[in-house]
C-alpha atoms as a PDB file:
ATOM      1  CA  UNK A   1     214.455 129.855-101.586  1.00  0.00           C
ATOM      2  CA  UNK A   2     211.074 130.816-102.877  1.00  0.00           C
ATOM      3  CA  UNK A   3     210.249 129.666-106.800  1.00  0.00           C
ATOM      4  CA  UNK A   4     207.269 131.015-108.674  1.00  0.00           C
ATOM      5  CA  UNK A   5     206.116 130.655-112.150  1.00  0.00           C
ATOM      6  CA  UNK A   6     205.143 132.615-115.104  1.00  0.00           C
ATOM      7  CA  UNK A   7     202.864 132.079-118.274  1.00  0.00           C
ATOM      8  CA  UNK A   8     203.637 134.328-121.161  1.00  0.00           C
ATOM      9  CA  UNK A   9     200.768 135.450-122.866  1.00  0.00           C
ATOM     10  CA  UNK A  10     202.185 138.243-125.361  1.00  0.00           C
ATOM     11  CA  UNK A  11     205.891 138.807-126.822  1.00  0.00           C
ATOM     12  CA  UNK A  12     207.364 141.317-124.203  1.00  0.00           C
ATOM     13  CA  UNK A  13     210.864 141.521-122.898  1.00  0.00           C
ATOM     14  CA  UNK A  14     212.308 139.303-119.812  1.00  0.00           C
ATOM     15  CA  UNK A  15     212.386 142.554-117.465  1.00  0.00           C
ATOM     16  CA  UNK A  16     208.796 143.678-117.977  1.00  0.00           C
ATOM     17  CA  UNK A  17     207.786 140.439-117.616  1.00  0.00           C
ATOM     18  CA  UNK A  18     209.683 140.200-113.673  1.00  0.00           C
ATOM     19  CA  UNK A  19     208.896 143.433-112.829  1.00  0.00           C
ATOM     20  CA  UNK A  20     204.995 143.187-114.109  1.00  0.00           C
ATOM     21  CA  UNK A  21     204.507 140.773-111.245  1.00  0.00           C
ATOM     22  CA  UNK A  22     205.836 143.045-108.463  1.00  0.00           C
ATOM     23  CA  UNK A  23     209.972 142.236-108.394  1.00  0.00           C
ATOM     24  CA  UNK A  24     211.609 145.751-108.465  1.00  0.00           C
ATOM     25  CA  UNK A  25     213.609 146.715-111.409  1.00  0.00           C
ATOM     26  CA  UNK A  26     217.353 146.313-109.761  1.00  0.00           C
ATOM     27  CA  UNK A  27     215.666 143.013-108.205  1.00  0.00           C
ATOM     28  CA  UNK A  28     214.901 141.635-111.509  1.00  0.00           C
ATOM     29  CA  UNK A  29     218.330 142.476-113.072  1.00  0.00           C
ATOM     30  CA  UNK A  30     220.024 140.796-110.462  1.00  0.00           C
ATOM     31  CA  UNK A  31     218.323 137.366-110.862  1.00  0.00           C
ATOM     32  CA  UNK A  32     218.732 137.502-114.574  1.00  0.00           C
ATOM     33  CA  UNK A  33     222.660 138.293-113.927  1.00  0.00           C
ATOM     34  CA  UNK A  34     222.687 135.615-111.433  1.00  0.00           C
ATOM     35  CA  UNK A  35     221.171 133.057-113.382  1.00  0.00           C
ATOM     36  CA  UNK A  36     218.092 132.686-111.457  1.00  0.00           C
ATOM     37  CA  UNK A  37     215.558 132.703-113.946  1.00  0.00           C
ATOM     38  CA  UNK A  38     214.825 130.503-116.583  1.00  0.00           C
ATOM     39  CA  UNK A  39     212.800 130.052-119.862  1.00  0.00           C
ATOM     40  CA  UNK A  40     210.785 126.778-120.416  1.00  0.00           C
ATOM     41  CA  UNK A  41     213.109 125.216-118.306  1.00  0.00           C
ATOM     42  CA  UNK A  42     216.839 126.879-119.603  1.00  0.00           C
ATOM     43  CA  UNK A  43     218.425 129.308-118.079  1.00  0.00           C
ATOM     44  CA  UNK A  44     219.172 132.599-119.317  1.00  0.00           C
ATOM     45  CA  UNK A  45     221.378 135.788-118.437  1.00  0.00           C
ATOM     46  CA  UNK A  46     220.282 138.330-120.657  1.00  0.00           C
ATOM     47  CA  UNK A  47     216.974 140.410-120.994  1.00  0.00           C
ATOM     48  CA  UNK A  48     215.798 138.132-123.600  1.00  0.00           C
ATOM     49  CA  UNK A  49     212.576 138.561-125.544  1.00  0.00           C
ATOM     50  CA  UNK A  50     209.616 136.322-124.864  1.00  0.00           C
ATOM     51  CA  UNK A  51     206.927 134.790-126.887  1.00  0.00           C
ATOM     52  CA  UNK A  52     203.387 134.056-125.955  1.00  0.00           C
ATOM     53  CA  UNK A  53     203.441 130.422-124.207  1.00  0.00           C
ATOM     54  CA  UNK A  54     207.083 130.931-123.133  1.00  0.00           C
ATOM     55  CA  UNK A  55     206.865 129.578-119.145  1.00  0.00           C
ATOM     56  CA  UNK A  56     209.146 131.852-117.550  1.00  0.00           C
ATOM     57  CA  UNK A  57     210.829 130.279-113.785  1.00  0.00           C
ATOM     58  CA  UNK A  58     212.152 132.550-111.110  1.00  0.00           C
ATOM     59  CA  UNK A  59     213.886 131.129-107.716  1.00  0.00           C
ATOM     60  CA  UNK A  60     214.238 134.177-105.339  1.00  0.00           C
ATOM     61  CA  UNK A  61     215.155 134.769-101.372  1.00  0.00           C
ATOM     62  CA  UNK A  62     211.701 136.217-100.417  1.00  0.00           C
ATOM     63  CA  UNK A  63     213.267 138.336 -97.573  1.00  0.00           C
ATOM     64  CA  UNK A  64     215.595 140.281-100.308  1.00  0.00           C
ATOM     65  CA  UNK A  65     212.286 140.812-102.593  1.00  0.00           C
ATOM     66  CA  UNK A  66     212.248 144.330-101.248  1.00  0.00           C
ATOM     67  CA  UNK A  67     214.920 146.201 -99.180  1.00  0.00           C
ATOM     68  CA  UNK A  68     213.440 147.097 -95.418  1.00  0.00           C
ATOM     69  CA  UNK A  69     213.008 150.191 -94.504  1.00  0.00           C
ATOM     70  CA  UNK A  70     214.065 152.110 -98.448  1.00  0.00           C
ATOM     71  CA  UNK A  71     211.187 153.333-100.081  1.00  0.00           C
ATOM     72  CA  UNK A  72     211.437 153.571-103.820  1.00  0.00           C
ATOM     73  CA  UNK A  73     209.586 157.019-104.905  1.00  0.00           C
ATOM     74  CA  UNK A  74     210.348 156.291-109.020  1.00  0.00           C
ATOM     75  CA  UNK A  75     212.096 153.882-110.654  1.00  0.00           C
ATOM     76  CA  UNK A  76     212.127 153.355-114.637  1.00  0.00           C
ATOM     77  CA  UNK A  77     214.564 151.287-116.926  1.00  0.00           C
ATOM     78  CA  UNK A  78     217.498 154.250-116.566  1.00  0.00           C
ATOM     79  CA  UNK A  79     217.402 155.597-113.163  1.00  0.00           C
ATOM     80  CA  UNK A  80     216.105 155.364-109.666  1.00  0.00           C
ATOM     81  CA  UNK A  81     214.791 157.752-106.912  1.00  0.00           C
ATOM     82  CA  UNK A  82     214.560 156.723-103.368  1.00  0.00           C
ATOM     83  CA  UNK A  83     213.584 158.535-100.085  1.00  0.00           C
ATOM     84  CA  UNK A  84     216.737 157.475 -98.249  1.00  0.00           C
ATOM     85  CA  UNK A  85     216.290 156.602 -94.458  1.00  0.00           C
ATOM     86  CA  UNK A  86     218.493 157.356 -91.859  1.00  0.00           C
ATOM     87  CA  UNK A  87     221.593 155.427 -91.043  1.00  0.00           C
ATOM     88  CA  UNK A  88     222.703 154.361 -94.424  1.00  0.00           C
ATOM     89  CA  UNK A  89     225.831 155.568 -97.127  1.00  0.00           C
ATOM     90  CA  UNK A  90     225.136 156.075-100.196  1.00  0.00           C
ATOM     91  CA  UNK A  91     228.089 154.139-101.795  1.00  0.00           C
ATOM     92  CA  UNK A  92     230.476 151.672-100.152  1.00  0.00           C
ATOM     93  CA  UNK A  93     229.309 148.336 -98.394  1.00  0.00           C
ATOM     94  CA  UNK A  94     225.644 148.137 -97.716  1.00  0.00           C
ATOM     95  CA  UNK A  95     224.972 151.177 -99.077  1.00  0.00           C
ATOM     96  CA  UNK A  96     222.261 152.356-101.388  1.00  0.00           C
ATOM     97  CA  UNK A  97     224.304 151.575-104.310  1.00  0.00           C
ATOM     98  CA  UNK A  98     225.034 147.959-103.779  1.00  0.00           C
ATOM     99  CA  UNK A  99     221.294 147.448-102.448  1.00  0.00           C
ATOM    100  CA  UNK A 100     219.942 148.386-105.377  1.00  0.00           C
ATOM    101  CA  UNK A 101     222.530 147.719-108.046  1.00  0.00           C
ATOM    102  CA  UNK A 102     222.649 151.299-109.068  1.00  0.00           C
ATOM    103  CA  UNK A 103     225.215 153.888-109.946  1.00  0.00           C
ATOM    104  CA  UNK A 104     225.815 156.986-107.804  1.00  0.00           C
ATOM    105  CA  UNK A 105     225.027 160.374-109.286  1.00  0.00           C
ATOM    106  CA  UNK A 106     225.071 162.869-106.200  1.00  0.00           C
ATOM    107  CA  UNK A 107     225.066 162.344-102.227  1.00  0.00           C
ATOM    108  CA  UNK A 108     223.402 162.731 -98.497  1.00  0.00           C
ATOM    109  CA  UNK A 109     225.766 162.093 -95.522  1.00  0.00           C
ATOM    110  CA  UNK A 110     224.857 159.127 -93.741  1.00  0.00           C
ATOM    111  CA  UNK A 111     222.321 160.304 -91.034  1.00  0.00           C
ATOM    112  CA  UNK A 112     220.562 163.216 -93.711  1.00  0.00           C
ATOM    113  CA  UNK A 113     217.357 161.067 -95.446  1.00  0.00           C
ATOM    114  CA  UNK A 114     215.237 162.469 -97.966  1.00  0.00           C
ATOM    115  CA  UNK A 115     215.098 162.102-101.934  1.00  0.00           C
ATOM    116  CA  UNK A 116     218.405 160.489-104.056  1.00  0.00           C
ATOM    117  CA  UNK A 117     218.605 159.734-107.579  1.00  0.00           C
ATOM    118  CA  UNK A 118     220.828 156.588-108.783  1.00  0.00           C
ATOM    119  CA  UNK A 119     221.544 155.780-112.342  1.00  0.00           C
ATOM    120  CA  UNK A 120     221.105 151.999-113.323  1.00  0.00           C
ATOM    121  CA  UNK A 121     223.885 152.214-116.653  1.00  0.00           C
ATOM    122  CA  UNK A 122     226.348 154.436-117.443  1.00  0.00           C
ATOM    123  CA  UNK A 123     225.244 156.481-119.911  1.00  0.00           C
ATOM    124  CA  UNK A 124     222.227 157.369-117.439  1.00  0.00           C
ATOM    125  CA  UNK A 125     224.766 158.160-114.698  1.00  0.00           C
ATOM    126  CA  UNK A 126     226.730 160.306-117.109  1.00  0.00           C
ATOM    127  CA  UNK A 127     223.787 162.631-118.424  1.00  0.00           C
ATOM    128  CA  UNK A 128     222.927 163.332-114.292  1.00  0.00           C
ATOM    129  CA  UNK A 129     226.011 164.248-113.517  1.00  0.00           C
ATOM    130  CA  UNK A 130     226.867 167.013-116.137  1.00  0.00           C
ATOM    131  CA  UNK A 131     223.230 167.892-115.078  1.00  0.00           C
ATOM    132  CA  UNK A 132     224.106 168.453-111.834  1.00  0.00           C
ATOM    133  CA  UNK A 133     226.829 170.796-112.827  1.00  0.00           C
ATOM    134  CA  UNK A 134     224.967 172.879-115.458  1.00  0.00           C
ATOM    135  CA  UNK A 135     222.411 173.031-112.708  1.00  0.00           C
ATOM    136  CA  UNK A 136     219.880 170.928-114.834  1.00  0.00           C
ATOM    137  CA  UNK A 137     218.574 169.405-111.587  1.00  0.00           C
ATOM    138  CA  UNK A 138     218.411 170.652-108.184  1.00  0.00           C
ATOM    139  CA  UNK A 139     217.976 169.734-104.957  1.00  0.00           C
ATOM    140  CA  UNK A 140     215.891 171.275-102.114  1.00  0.00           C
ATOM    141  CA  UNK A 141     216.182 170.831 -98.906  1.00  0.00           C
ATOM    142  CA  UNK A 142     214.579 171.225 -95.475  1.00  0.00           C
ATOM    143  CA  UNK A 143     216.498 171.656 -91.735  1.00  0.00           C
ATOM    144  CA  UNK A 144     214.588 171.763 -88.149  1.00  0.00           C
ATOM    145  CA  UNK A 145     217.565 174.487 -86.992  1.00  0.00           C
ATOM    146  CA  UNK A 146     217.654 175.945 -83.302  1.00  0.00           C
ATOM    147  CA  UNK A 147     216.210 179.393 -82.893  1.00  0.00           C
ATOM    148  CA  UNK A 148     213.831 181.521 -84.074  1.00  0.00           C
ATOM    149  CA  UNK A 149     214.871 182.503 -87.631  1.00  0.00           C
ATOM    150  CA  UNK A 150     214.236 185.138 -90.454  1.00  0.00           C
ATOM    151  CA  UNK A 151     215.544 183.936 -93.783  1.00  0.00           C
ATOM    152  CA  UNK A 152     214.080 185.800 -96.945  1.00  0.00           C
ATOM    153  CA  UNK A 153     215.805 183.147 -99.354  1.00  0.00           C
ATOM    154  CA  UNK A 154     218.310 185.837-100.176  1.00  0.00           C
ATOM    155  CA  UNK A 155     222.213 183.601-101.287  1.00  0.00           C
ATOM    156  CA  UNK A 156     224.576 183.857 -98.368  1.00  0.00           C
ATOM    157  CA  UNK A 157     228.202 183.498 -99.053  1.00  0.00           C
ATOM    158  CA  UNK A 158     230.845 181.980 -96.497  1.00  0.00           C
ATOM    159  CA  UNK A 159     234.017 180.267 -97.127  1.00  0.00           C
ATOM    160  CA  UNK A 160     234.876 176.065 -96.122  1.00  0.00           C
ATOM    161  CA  UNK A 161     237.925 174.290 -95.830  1.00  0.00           C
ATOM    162  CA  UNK A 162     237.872 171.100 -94.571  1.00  0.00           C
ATOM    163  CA  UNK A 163     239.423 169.609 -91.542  1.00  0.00           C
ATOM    164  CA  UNK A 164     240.105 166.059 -93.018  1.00  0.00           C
ATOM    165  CA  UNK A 165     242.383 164.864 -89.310  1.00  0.00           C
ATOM    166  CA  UNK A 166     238.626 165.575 -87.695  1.00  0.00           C
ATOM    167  CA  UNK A 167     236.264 164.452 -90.602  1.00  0.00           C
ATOM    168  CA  UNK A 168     234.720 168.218 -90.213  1.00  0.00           C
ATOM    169  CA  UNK A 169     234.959 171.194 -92.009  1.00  0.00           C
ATOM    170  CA  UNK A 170     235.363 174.559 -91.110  1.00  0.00           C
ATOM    171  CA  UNK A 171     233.006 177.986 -92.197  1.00  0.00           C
ATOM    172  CA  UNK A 172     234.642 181.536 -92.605  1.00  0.00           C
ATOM    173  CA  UNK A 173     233.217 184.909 -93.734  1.00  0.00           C
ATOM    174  CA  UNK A 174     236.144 185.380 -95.070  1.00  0.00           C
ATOM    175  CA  UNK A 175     238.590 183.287 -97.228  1.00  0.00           C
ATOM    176  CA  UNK A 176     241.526 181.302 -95.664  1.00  0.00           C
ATOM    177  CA  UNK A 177     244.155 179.764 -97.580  1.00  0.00           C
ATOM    178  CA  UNK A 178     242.770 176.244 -98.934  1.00  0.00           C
ATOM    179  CA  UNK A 179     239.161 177.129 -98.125  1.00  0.00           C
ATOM    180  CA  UNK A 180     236.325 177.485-101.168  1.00  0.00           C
ATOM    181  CA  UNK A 181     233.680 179.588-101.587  1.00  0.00           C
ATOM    182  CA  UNK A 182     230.262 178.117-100.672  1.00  0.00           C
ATOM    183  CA  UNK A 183     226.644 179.508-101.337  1.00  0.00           C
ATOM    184  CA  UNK A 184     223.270 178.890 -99.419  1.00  0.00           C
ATOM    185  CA  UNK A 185     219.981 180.324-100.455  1.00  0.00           C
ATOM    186  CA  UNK A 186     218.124 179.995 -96.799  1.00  0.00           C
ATOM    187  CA  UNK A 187     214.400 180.896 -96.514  1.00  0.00           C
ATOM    188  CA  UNK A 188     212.403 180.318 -93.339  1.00  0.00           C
ATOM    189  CA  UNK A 189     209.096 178.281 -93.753  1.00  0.00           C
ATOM    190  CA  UNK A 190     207.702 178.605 -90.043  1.00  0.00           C
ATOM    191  CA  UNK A 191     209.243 179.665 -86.712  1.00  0.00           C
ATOM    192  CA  UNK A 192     208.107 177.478 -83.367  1.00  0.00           C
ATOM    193  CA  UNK A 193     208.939 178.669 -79.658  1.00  0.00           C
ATOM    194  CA  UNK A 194     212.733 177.809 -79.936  1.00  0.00           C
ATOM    195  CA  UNK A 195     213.421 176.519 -83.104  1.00  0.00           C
ATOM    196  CA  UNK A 196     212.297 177.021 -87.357  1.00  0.00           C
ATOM    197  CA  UNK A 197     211.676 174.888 -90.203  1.00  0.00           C
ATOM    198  CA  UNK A 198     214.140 175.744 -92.800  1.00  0.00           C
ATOM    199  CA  UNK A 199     214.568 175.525 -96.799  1.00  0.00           C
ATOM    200  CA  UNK A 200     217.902 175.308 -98.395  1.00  0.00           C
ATOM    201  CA  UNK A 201     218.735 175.712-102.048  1.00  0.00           C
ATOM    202  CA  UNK A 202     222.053 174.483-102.669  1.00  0.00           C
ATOM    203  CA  UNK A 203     224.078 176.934-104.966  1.00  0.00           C
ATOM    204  CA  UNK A 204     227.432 175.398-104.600  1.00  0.00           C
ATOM    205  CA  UNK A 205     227.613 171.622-103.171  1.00  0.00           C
ATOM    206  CA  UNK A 206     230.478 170.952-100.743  1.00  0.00           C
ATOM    207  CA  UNK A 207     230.865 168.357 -98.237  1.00  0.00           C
ATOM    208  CA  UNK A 208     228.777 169.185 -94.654  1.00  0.00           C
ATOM    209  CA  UNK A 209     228.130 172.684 -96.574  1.00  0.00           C
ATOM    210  CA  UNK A 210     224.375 172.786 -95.200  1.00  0.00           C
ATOM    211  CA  UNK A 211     225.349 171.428 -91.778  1.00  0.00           C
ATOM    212  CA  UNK A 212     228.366 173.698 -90.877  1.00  0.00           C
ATOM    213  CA  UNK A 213     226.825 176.880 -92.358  1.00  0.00           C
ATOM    214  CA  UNK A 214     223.597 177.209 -90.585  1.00  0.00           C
ATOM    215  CA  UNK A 215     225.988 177.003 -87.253  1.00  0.00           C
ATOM    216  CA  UNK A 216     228.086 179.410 -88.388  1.00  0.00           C
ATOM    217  CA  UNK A 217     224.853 181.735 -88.672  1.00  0.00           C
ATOM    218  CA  UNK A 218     224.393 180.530 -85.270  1.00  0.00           C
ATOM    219  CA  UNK A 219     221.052 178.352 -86.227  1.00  0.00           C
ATOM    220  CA  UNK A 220     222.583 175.132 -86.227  1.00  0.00           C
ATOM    221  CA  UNK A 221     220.606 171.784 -87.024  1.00  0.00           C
ATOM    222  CA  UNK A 222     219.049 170.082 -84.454  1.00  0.00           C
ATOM    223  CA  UNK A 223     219.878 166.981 -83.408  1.00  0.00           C
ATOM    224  CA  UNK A 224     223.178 167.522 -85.098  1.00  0.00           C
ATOM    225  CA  UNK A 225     226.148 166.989 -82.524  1.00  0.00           C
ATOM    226  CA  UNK A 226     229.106 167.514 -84.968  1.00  0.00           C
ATOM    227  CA  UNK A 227     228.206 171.200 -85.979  1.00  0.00           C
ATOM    228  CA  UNK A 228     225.513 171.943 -83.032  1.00  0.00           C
ATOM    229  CA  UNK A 229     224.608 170.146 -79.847  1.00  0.00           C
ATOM    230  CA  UNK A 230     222.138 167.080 -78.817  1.00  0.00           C
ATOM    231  CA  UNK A 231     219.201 167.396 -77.240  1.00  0.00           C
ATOM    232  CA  UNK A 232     217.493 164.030 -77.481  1.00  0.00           C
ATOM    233  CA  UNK A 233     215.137 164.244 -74.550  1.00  0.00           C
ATOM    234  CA  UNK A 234     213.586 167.538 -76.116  1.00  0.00           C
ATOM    235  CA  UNK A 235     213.529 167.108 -79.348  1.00  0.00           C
ATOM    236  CA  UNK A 236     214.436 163.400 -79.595  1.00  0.00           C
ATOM    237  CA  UNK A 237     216.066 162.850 -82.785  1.00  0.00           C
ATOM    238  CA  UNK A 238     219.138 160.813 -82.922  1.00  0.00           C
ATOM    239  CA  UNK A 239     220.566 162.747 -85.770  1.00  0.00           C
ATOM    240  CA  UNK A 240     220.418 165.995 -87.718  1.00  0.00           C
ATOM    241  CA  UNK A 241     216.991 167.197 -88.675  1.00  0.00           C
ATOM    242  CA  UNK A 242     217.882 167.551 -92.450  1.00  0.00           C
ATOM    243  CA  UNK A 243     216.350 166.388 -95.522  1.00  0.00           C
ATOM    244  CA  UNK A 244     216.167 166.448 -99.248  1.00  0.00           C
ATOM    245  CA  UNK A 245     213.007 167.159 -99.829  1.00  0.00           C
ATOM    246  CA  UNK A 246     212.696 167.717-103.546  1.00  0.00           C
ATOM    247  CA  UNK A 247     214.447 166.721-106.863  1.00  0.00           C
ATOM    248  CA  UNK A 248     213.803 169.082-109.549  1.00  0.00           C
ATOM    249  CA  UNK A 249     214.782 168.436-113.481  1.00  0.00           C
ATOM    250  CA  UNK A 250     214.932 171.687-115.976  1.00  0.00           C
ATOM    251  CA  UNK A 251     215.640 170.478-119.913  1.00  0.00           C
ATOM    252  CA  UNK A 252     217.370 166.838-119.380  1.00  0.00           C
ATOM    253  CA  UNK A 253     219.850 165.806-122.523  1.00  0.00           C
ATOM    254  CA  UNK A 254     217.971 162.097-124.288  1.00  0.00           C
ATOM    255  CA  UNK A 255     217.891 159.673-123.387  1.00  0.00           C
ATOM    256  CA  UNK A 256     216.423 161.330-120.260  1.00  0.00           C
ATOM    257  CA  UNK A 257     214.501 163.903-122.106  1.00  0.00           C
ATOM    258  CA  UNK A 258     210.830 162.669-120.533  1.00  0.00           C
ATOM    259  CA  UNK A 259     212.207 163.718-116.984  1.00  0.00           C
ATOM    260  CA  UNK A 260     212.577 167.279-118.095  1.00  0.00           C
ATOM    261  CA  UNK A 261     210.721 169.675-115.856  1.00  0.00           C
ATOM    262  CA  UNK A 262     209.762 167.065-113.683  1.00  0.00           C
ATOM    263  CA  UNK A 263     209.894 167.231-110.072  1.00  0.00           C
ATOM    264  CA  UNK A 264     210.195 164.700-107.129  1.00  0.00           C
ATOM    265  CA  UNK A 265     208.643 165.395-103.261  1.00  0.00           C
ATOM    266  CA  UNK A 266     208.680 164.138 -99.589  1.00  0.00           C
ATOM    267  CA  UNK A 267     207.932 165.120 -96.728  1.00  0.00           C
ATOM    268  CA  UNK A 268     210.612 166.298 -94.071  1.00  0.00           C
ATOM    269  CA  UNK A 269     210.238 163.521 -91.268  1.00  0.00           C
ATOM    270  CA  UNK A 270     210.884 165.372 -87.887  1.00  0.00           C
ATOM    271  CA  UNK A 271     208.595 167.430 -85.995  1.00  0.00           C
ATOM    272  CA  UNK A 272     209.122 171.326 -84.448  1.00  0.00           C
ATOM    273  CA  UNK A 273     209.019 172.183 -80.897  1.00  0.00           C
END
């Protein structure tokens, strides 16, 4: 257990105070809930406003300071965006969520990184989500997909039911009873010797609905071995080449209003063949 010390020398609240000497945001509101911190010597569990000559007392686990391997792109008292890696949920145990003491507003599968948003209170988490659906904020994305491809970013339609006995889902041109309409804008960036860079515009947002179309148009993902097939000593990737590569806000309802028009990037991290 690590301790370290502060000196107050203007009235600012108990957060700014953690967080102005490097402990992230969700970091900073867990050691406040968890007692750790304390204020000339008492401890407190509230983000309680200090004075100048306050002494402020934190006792931390150094190693949880920062979570390995999750990159934190913005993060500001309401919500936070991270450039998820590979191999990690979203929600449940050891996922994103419970990392970072956040509330979940959309999601990746597992194995799909790239750019998520998490609310930190309710109210945040409740203005994201009816963004979502009035398509306030949208989500771009970027696939490494076998073959050579020739996307114009025209909408294509297909139909998905899912398959929940085989955790899959299934793609049809045309509709099946219990399947729902899905829509893909597709444009191709660049086409390699056997494969293309790919960006997706989500119009509708089912589960797999990225994944499962591009193989029904017979350009599935590589690396993916549910939809496509493997081919880790050619293109060595242990999972699908997809990713979220940008977060874009339109108008955003208060108190989220200064993230309107806003955007959010990364950069896809697999390489074409």
């Amino acid at each position: 257990m690590e301790k370290t010390e502060i000196k107050i020398d203007k009235e600012e609240k108990l957060l700014k105070a953690l967080t102005g000497i490097g402990f992230p945001f969700s970091q900073a509101m867990r050691l406040i809930k968890n007692k750790d911190v304390l204020v000339d010597n008492k401890r407190v569990k509230e983000n309680v406003l200090l004075k100048s000559g306050n002494t402020v007392t934190v006792f931390y686990d150094k190693a949880s300071l920062k979570e390995k391997n999750i990159k934190i792109v913005y993060e500001d008292d309401n919500v936070i965006i991270v450039d998820k890696p590979v191999n990690i949920e979203i929600e449940g145990q050891g996922g994103l969520c419970e990392k970072l003491n956040a509330l979940p507003v959309h999601r990746l599968d597992r194995n799909t990184v790239g750019l998520v948003i998490l609310a930190k209170n309710e109210i945040s988490q409740q203005i994201l989500l009816a963004s979502f659906k009035e398509r306030k904020l949208e989500k771009i994305y970027q696939a490494l997909v076998y073959g050579k491809t020739d996307f114009d970013g025209k909408v294509y339609s297909a139909f998905l039911k899912k398959d929940e006995k085989n955790a899959r889902v299934l793609i049809t041109d045309k509709k099946i009873p219990g399947s729902q309409e899905i829509k893909n804008a597709f444009k191709t960036i660049e086409n390699y010797i056997d494969s293309s860079l790919v960006e997706i515009r989500l119009i509708t947002g089912k589960t797999h609905q990225i994944r499962a179309h591009l193989a029904h148009l017979n350009h599935a993902i590589v690396g993916d071995g549910k939809y496509g097939k493997l081919q880790k000593d050619k293109f060595k990737l242990r999972y699908q080449a997809l990713a979220c590569v940008k977060l874009a806000f339109g108008t955003i309802d208060k108190p989220l209003e200064y993230l309107s028009n806003q955007s959010f990037t990364t950069v896809a991290p697999f390489k074409p063949q």
